[in-house]
C-alpha atoms as a PDB file:
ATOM      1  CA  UNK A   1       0.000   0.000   0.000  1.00  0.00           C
ATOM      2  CA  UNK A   2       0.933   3.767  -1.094  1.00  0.00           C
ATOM      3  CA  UNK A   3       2.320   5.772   1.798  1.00  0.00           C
ATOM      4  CA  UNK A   4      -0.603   8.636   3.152  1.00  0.00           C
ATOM      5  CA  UNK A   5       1.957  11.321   1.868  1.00  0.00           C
ATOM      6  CA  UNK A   6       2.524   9.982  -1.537  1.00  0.00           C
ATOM      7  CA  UNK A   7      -1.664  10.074  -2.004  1.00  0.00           C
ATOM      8  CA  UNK A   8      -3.048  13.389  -1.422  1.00  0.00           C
ATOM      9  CA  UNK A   9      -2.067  16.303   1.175  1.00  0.00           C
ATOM     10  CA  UNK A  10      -2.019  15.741   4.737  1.00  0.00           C
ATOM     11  CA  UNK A  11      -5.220  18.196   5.018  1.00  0.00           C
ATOM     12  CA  UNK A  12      -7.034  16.493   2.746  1.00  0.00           C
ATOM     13  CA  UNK A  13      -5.630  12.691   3.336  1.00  0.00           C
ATOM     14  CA  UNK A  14      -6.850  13.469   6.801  1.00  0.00           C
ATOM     15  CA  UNK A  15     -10.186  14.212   6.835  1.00  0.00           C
ATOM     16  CA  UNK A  16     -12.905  13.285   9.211  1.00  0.00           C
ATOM     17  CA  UNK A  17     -13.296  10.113   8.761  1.00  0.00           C
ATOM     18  CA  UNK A  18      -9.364   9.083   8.538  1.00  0.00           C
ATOM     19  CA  UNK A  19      -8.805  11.498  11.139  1.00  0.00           C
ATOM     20  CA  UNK A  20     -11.012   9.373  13.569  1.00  0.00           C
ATOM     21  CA  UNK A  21     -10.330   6.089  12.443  1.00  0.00           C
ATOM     22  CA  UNK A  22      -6.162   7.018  13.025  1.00  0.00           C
ATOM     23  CA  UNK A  23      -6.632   8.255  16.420  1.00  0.00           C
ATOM     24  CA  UNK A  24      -9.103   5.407  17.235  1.00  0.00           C
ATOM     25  CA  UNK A  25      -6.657   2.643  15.938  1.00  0.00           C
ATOM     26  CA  UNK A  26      -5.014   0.833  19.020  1.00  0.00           C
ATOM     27  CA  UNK A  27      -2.296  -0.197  16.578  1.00  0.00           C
ATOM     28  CA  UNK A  28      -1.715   4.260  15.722  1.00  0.00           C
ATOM     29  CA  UNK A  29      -2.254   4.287  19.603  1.00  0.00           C
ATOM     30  CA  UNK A  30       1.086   2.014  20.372  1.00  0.00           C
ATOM     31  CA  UNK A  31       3.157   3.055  17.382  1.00  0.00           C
ATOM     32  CA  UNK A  32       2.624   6.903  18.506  1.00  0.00           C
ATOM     33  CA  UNK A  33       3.435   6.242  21.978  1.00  0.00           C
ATOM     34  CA  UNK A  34       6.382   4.497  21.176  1.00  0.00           C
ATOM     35  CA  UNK A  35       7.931   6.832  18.770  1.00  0.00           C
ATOM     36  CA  UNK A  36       7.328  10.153  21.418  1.00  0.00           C
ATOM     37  CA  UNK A  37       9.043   7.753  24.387  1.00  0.00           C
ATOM     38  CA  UNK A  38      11.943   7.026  21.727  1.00  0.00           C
ATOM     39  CA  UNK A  39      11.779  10.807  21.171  1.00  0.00           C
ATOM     40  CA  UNK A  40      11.818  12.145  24.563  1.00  0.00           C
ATOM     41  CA  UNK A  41      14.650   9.953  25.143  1.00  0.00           C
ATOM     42  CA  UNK A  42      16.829  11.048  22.285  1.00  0.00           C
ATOM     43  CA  UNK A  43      15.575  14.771  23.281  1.00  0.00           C
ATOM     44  CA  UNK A  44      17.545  14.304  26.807  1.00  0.00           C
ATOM     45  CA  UNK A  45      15.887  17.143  28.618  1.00  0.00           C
ATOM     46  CA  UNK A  46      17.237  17.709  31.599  1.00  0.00           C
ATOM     47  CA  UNK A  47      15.034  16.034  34.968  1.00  0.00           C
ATOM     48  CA  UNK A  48      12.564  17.230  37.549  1.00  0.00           C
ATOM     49  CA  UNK A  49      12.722  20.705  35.704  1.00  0.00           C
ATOM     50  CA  UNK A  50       9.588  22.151  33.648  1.00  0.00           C
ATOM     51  CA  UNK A  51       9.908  22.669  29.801  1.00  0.00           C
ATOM     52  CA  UNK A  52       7.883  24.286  26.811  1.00  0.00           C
ATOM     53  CA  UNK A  53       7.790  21.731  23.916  1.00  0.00           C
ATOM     54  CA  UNK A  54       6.528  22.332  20.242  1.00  0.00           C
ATOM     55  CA  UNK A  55       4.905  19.290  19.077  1.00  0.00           C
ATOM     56  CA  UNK A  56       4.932  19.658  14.985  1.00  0.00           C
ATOM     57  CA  UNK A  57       2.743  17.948  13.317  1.00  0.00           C
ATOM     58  CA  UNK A  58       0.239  17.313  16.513  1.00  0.00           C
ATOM     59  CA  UNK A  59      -2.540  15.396  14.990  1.00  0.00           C
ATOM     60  CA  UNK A  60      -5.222  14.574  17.236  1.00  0.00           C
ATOM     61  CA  UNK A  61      -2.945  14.756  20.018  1.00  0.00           C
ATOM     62  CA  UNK A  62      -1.487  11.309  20.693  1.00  0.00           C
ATOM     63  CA  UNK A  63       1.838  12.627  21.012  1.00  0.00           C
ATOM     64  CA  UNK A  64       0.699  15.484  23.628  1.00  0.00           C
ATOM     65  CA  UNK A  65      -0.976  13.143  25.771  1.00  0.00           C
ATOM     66  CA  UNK A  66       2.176  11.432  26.234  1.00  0.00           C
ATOM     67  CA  UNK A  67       3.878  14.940  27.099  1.00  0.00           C
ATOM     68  CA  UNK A  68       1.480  15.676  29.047  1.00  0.00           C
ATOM     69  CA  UNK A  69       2.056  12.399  31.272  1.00  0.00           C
ATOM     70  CA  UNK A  70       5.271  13.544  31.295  1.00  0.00           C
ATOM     71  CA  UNK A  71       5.138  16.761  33.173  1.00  0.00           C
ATOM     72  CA  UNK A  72       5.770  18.911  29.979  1.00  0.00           C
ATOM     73  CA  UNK A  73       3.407  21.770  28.972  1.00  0.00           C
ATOM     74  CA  UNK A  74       3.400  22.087  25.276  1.00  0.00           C
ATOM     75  CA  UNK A  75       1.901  23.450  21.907  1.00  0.00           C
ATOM     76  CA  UNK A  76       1.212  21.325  18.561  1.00  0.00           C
ATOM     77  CA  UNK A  77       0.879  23.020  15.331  1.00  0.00           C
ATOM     78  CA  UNK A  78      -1.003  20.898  12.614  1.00  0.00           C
ATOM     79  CA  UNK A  79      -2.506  21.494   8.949  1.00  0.00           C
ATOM     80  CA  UNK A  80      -5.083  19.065   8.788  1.00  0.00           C
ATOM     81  CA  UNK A  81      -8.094  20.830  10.580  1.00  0.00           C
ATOM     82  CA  UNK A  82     -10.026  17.623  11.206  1.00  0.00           C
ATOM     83  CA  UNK A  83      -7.312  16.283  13.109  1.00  0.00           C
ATOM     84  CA  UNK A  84      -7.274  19.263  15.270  1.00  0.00           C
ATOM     85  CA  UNK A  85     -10.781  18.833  15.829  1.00  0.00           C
ATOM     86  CA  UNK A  86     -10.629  15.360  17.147  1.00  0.00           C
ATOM     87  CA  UNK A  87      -8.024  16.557  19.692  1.00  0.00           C
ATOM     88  CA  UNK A  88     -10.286  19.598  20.819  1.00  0.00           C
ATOM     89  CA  UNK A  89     -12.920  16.643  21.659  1.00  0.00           C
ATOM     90  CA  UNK A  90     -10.356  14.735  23.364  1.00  0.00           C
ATOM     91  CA  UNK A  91      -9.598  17.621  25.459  1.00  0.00           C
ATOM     92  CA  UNK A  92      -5.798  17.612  25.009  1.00  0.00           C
ATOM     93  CA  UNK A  93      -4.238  19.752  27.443  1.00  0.00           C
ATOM     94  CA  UNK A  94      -1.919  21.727  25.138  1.00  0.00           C
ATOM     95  CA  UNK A  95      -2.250  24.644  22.797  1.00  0.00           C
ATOM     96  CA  UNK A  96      -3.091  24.060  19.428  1.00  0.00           C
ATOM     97  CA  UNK A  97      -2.324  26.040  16.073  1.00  0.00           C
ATOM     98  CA  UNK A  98      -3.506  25.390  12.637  1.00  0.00           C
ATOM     99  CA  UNK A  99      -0.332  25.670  10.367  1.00  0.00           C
ATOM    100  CA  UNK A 100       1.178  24.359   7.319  1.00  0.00           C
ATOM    101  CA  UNK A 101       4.870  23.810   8.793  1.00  0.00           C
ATOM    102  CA  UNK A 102       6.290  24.193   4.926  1.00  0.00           C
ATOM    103  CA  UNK A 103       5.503  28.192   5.523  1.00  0.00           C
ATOM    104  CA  UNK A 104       7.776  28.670   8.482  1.00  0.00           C
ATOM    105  CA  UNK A 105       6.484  29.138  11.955  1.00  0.00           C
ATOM    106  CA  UNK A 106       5.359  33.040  13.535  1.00  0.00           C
ATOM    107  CA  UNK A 107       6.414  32.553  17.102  1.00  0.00           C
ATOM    108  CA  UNK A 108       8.984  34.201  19.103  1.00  0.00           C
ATOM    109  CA  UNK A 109      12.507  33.632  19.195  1.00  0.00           C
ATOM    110  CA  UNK A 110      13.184  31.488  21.945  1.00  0.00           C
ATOM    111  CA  UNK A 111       9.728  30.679  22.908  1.00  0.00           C
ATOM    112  CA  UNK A 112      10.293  26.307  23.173  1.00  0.00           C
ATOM    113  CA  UNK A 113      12.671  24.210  25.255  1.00  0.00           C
ATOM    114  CA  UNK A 114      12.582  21.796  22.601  1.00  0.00           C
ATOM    115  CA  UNK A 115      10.509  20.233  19.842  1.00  0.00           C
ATOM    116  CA  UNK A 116       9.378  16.610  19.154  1.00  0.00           C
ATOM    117  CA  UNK A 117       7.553  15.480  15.805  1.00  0.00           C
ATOM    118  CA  UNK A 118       6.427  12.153  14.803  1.00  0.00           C
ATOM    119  CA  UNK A 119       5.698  11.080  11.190  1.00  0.00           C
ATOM    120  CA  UNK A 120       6.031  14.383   9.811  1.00  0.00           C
ATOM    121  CA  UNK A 121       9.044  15.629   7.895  1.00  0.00           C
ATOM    122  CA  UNK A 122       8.395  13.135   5.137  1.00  0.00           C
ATOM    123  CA  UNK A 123       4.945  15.247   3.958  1.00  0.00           C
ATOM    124  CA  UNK A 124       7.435  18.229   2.644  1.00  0.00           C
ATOM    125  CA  UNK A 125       9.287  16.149   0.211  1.00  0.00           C
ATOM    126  CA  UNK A 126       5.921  15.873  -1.886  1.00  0.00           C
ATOM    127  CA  UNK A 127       5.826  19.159  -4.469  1.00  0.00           C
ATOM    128  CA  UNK A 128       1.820  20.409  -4.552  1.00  0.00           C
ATOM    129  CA  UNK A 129       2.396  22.895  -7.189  1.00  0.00           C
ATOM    130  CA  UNK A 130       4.994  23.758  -9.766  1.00  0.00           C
ATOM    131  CA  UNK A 131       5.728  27.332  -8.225  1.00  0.00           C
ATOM    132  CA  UNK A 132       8.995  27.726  -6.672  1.00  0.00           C
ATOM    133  CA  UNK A 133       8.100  28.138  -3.070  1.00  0.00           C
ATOM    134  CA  UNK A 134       6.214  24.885  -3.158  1.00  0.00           C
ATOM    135  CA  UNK A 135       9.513  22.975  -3.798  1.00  0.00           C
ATOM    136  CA  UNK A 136      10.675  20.895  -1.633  1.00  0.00           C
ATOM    137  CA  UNK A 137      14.583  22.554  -0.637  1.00  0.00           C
ATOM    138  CA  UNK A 138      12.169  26.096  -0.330  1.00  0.00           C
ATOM    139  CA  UNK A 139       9.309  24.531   2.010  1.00  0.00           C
ATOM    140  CA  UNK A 140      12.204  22.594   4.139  1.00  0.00           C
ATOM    141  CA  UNK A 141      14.407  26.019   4.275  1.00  0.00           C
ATOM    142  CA  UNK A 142      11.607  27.815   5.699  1.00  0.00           C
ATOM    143  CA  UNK A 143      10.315  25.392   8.129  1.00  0.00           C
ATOM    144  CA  UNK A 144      14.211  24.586   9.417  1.00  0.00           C
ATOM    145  CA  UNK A 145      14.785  28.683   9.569  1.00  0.00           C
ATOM    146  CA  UNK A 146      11.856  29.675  11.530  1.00  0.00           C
ATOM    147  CA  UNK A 147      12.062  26.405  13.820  1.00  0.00           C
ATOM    148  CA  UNK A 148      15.617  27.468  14.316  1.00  0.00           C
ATOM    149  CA  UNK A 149      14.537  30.961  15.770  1.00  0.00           C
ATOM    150  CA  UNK A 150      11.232  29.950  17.839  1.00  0.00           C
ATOM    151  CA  UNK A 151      14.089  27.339  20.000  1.00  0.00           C
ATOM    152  CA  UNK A 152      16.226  28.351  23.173  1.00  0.00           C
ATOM    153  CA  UNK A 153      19.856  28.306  23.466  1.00  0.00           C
ATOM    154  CA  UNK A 154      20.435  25.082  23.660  1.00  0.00           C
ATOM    155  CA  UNK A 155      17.795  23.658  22.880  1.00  0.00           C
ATOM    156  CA  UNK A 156      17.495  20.135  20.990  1.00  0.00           C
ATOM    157  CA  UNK A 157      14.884  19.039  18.410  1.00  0.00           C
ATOM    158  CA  UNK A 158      13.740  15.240  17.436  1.00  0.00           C
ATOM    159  CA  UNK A 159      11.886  13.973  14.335  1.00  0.00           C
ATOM    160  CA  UNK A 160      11.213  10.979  13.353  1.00  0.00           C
ATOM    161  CA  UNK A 161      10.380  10.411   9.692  1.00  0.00           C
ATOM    162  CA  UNK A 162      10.215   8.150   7.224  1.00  0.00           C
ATOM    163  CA  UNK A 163      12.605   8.785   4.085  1.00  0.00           C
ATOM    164  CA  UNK A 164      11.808   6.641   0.703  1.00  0.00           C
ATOM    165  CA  UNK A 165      15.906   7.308   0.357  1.00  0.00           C
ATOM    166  CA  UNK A 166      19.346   8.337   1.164  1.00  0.00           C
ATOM    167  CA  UNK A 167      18.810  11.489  -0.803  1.00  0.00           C
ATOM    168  CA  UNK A 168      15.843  12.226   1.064  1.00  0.00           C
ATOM    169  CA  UNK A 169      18.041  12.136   3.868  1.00  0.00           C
ATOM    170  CA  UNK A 170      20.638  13.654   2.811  1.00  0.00           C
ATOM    171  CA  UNK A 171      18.494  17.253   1.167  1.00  0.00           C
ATOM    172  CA  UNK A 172      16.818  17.408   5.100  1.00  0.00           C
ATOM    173  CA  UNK A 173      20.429  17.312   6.688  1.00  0.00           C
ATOM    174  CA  UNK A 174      21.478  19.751   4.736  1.00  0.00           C
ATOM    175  CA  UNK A 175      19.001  22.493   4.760  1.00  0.00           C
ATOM    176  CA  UNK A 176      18.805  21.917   8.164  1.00  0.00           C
ATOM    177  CA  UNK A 177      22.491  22.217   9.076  1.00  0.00           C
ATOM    178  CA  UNK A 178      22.823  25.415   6.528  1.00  0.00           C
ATOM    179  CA  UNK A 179      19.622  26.763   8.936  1.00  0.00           C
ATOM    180  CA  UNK A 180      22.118  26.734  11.922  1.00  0.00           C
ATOM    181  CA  UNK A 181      21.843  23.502  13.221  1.00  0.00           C
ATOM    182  CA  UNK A 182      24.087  20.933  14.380  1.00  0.00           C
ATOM    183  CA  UNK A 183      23.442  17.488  14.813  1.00  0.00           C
ATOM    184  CA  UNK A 184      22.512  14.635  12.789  1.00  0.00           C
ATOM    185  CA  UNK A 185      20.972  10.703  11.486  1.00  0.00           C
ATOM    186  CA  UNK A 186      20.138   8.171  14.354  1.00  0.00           C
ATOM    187  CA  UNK A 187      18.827   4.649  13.446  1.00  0.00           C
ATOM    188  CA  UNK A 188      17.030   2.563  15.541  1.00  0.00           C
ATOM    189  CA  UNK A 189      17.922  -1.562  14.558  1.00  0.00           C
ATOM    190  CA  UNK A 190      19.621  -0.486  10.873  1.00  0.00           C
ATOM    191  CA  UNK A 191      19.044  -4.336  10.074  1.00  0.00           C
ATOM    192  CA  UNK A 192      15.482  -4.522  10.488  1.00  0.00           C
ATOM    193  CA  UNK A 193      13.277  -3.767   7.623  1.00  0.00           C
ATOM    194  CA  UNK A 194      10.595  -3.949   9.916  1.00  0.00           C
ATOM    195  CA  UNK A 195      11.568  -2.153  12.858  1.00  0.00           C
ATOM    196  CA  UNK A 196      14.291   0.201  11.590  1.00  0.00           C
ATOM    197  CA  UNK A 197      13.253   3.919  12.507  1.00  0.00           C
ATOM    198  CA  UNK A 198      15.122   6.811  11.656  1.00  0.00           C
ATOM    199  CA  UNK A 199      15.046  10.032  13.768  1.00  0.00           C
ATOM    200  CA  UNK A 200      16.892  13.436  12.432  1.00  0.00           C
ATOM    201  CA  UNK A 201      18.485  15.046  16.104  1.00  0.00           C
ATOM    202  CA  UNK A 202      19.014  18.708  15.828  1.00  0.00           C
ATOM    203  CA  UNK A 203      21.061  20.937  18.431  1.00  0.00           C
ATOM    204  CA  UNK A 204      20.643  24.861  18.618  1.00  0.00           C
ATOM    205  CA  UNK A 205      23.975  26.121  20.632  1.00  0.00           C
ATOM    206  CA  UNK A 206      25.445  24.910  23.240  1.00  0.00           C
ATOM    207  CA  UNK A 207      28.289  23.526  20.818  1.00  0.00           C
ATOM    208  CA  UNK A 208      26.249  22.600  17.931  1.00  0.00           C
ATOM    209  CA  UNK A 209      27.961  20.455  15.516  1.00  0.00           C
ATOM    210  CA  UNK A 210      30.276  19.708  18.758  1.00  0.00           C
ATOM    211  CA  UNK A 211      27.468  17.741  20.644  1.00  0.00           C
ATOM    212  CA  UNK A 212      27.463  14.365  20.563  1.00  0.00           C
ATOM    213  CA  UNK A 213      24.938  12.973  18.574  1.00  0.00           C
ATOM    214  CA  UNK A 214      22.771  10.328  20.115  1.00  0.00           C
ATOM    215  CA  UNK A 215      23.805   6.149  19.235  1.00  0.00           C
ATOM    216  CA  UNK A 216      20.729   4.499  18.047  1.00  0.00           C
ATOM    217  CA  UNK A 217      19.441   1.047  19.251  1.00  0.00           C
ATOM    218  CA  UNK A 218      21.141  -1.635  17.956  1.00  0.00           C
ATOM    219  CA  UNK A 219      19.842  -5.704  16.501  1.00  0.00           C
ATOM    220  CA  UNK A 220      16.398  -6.904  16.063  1.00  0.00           C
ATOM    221  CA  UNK A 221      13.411  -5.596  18.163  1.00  0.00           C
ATOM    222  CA  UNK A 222      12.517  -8.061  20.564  1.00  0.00           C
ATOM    223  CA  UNK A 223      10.391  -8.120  23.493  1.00  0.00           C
ATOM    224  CA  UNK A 224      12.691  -6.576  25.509  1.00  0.00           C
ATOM    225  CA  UNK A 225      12.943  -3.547  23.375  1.00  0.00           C
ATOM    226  CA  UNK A 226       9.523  -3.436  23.051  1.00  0.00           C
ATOM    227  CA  UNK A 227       9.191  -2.890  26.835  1.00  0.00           C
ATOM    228  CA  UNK A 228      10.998  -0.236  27.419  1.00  0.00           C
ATOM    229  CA  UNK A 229       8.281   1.884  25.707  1.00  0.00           C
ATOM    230  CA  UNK A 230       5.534   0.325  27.127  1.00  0.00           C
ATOM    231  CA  UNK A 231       5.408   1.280  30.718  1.00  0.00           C
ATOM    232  CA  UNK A 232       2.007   3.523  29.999  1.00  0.00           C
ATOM    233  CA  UNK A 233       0.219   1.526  28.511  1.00  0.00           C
ATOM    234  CA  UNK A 234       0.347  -1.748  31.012  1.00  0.00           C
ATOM    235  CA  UNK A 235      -3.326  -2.601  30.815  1.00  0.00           C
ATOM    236  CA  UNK A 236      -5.607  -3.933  28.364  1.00  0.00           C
ATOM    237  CA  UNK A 237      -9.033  -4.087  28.081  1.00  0.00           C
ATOM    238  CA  UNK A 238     -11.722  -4.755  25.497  1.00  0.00           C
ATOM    239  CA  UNK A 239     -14.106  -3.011  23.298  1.00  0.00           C
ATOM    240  CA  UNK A 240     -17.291  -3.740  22.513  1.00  0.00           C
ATOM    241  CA  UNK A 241     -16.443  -5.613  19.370  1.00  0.00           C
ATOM    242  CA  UNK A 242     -14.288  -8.282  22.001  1.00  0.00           C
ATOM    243  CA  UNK A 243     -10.858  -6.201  20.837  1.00  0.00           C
ATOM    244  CA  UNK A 244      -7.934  -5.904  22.692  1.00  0.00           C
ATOM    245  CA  UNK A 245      -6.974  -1.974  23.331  1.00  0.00           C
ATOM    246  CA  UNK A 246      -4.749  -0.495  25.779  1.00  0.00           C
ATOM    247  CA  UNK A 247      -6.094   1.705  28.366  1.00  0.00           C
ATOM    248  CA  UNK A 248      -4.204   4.066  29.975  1.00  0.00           C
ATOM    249  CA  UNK A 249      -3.055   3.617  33.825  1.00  0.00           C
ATOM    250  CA  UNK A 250      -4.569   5.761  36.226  1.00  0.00           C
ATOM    251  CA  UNK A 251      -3.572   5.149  39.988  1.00  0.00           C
ATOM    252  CA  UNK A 252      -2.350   7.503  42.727  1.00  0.00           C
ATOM    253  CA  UNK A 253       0.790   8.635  41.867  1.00  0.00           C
ATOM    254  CA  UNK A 254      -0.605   9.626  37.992  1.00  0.00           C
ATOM    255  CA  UNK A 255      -3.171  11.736  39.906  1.00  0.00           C
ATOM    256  CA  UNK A 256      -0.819  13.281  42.340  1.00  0.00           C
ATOM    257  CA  UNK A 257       0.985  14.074  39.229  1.00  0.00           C
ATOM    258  CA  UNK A 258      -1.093  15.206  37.092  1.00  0.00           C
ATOM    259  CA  UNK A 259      -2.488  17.679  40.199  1.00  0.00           C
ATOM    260  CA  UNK A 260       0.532  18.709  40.399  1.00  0.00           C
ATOM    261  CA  UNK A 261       0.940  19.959  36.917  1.00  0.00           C
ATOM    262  CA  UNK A 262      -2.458  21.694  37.092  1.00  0.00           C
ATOM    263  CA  UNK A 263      -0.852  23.363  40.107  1.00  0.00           C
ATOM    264  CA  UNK A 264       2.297  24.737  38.432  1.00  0.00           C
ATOM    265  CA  UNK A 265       0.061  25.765  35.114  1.00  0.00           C
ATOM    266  CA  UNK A 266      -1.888  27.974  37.796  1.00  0.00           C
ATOM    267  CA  UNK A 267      -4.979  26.596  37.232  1.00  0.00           C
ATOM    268  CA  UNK A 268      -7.489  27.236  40.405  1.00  0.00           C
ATOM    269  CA  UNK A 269      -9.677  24.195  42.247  1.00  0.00           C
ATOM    270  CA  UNK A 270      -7.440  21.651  42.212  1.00  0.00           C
ATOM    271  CA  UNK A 271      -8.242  19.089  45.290  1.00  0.00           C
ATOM    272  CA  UNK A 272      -6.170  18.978  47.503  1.00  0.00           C
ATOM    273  CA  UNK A 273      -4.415  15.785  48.368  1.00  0.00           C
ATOM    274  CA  UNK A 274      -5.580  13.093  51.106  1.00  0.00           C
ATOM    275  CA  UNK A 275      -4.813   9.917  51.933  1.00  0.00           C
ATOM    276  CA  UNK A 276      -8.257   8.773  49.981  1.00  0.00           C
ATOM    277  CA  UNK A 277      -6.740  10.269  46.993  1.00  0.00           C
ATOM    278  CA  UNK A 278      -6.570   7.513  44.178  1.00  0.00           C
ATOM    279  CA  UNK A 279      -8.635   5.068  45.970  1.00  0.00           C
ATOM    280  CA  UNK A 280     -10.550   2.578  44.791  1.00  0.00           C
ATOM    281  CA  UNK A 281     -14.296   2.765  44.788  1.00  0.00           C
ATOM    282  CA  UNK A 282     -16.895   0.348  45.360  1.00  0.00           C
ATOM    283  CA  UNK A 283     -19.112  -0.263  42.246  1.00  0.00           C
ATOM    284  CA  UNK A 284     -22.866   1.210  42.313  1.00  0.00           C
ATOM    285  CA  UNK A 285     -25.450  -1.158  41.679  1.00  0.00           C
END
């Protein structure tokens, strides 16, 4: 089957119905969660201190609800409108813009800690129209400019993506190094067709090019490897069809957390905390 991005633009590829059958898909669900664990990871923000993420290329919000577990506060910036629509009704905590990422980005200098995007770079290698600033190199140049100027020094950013080639590869480096970024390629299990993932790792200051850049994950995926990613989503459950879909794990110390966060975001009427908090309650008949 034809990639999404080599059959129509993301706005229109994802319309309301695909836009609620990809967020509803347990298999989406997994993969998604996965990918913005693996990206967090390679993003090596430093702990127990609040940051200001850009999510590009937010979707529906499967990403954010991950950062939001997290701690993080963030913003996602998507082009498809009917994605952003299914996140509004899944009441994602982060702010969310309407964008086409191949036209640069309008916020401040220095307004993120950081930036994460899933699945995304690969939809500016596809040409809409024949006019120059709908090429490829132009669309990229703009996106890796303004991205460049909306991060803090230092600051790191992480995309995954999925390149059809080395050239592919090799144009994004490029136009993002000659933006003012260091960094570079990591590969996740290089000899796994199926489980190979590439992730671009950009640095803004803080020694640039110097910085080390991240070793990916080496063999096959196994089971063990799968774990490691998989901590959130412990429990399963099924749907009304007799499915299997994860369910996400809420006990006392993801309340106390997520409280917490509410706290620190300023937000008023937060309950306070008590030893009942979390408990388990008896079922009503």
């Amino acid at each position: 089957m034809s990639r999404p991005e080599l059959q129509a633009p993301p706005e229109i590829y994802y319309g309301d119905t695909e836009a609620k059958k990809y967020t509803q898909n347990t298999r989406n669900q997994q993969i998604q969660a996965d990918m913005t664990y693996r990206a967090l990871e390679l993003l090596s923000l430093p702990e127990d201190e609040p940051a200001f993420l850009l999510d590009i290329g937010c979707g529906s919000g499967l990403s954010g609800e991950i950062l939001d577990e997290e701690g993080y506060m963030w913003a996602g910036v998507d082009i498809a409108p009917s994605m952003l629509e299914v996140a509004l009704e899944r009441e994602v905590e982060g702010d969310l813009f309407l964008q086409d990422i191949g036209q640069g980005f309008g916020f401040r200098p220095g307004s993120f800690d950081g930036a994460i995007s899933i699945s995304v770079l690969q939809w500016l290698l596809n040409a809409e129209t024949s006019h120059p600033t709908s090429s490829p190199p132009h669309r990229l140049n703009r996106f890796f400019t303004t991205l460049h100027s909306a991060l803090k020094n230092p600051s790191r950013a992480v995309f995954q993506f999925y390149p059809s080639s080395d050239d592919q590869i090799q144009l994004i480096t490029s136009i993002a190094q000659k933006a003012g970024f260091g960094g570079g390629i990591v590969v996740d299990y290089p000899n796994s067709n199926k489980a190979r993932k590439v992730f671009l790792c950009l640095f803004v200051g803080g020694g640039g090019g110097q910085q080390q850049v991240p070793k990916g994950l080496d063999g096959e995926e196994g089971e063990d490897s799968k774990a490691r990613f998989e901590n959130r989503r412990q429990k399963t459950t099924k749907d009304k069809n007799g499915k299997r879909k994860n369910v996400k794990v809420i006990d006392r110390d993801w309340i106390l957390k997520k409280k917490e966060l509410y706290r620190k975001r300023g937000k008023e009427s937060v309950p306070r905390d008590s030893k009942f908090t979390g408990r388990k309650r008896r079922p009503v008949f």
